[in-house]
Protein backbone atom coordinates (compact mmCIF):
# COMPACT_ATOMS: atom_id res chain seq x y z
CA UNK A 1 45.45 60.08 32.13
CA UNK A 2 44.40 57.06 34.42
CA UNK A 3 40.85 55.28 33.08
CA UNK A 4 38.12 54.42 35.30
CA UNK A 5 39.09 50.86 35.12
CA UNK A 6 42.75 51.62 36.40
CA UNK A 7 40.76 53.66 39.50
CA UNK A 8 39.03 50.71 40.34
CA UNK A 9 41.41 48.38 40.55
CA UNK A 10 43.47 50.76 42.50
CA UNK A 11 40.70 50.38 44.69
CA UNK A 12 40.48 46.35 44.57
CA UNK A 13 43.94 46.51 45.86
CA UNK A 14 42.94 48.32 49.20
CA UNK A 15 39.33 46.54 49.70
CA UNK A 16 40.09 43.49 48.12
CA UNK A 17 36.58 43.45 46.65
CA UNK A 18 35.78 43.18 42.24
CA UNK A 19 35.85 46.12 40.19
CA UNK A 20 32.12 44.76 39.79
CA UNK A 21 31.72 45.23 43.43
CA UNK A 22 33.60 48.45 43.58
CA UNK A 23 31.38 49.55 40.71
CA UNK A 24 28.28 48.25 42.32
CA UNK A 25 29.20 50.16 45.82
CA UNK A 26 30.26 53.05 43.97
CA UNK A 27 26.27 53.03 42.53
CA UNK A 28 24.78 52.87 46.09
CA UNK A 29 27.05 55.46 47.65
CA UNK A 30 25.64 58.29 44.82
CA UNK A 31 22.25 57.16 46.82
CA UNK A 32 21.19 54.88 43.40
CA UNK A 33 19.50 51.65 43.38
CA UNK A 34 21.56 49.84 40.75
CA UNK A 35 20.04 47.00 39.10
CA UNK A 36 22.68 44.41 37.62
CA UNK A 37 22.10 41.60 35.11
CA UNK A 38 23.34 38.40 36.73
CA UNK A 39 23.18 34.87 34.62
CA UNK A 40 24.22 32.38 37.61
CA UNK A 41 23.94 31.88 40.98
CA UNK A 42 27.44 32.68 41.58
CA UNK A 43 27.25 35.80 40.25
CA UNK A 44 24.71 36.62 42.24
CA UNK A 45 26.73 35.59 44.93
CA UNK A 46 29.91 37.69 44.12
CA UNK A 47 27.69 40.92 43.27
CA UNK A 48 26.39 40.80 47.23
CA UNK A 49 30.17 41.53 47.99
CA UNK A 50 29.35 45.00 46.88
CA UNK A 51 27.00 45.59 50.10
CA UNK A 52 27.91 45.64 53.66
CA UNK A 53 30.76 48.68 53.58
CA UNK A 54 30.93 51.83 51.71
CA UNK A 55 33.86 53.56 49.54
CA UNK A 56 35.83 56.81 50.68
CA UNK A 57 34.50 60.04 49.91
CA UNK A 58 37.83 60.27 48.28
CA UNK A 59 37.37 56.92 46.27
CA UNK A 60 33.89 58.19 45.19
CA UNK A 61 35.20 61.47 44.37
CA UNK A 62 37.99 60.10 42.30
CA UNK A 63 35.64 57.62 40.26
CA UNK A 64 33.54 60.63 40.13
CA UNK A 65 36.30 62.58 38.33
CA UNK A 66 37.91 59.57 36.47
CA UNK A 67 34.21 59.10 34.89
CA UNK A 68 33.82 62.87 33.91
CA UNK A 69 37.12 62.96 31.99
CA UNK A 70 35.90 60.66 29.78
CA UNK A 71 32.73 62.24 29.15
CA UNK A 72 29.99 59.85 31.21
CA UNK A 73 27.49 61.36 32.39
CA UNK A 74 26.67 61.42 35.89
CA UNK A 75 23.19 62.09 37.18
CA UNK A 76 21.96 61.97 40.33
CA UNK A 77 18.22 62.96 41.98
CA UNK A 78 18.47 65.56 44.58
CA UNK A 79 16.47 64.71 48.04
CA UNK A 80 13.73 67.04 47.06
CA UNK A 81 12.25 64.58 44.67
C-alpha cells in the first residue's frame, strides 16, 4: 500500500514543487485556508511555492484516498455555510 508521503513525492517529480508545497496546494484546492508554522524567512519563502498553480483532480483525488487508507480524517465545509 503506497503512504501519503510516497503520493507526494510522486507528485514532486511531475511539478517539481516540495511535498510541503504539494501539501500546502493540496490544502487550498479542498477550498481550506491552511495556516503553516514557518521559523525563517526562507521558509516563508519556499511555502509561497505552494500558490500560483493548482494539483489535478486526479492528484487531489489520490491524496484524498492515500489519506483515508490510513485513517485521517478529512473534513471539509460545504458552500452553504
Amino acid at each position: 500500500m503506497d503512504t501519503i508521503i510516497s503520493k507526494l513525492r510522486t507528485i514532486e517529480q511531475r511539478t517539481g514543487k516540495t511535498p510541503a508545497q504539494i501539501a500546502i496546494n493540496w490544502c487550498i484546492c479542498k477550498g481550506t485556508i491552511p495556516i503553516v508554522g514557518v521559523k525563517s524567512a526562507k521558509q516563508a519563502e519556499a511555502n509561497l511555492g505552494a500558490l500560483g498553480w493548482r494539483l489535478a483532480k486526479e492528484e487531489i483525488a489520490t491524496l484524498d484516498e492515500a489519506a483515508l487508507t490510513k485513517g485521517f480524517r478529512i473534513w471539509q465545509a460545504d458552500s452553504r455555510g
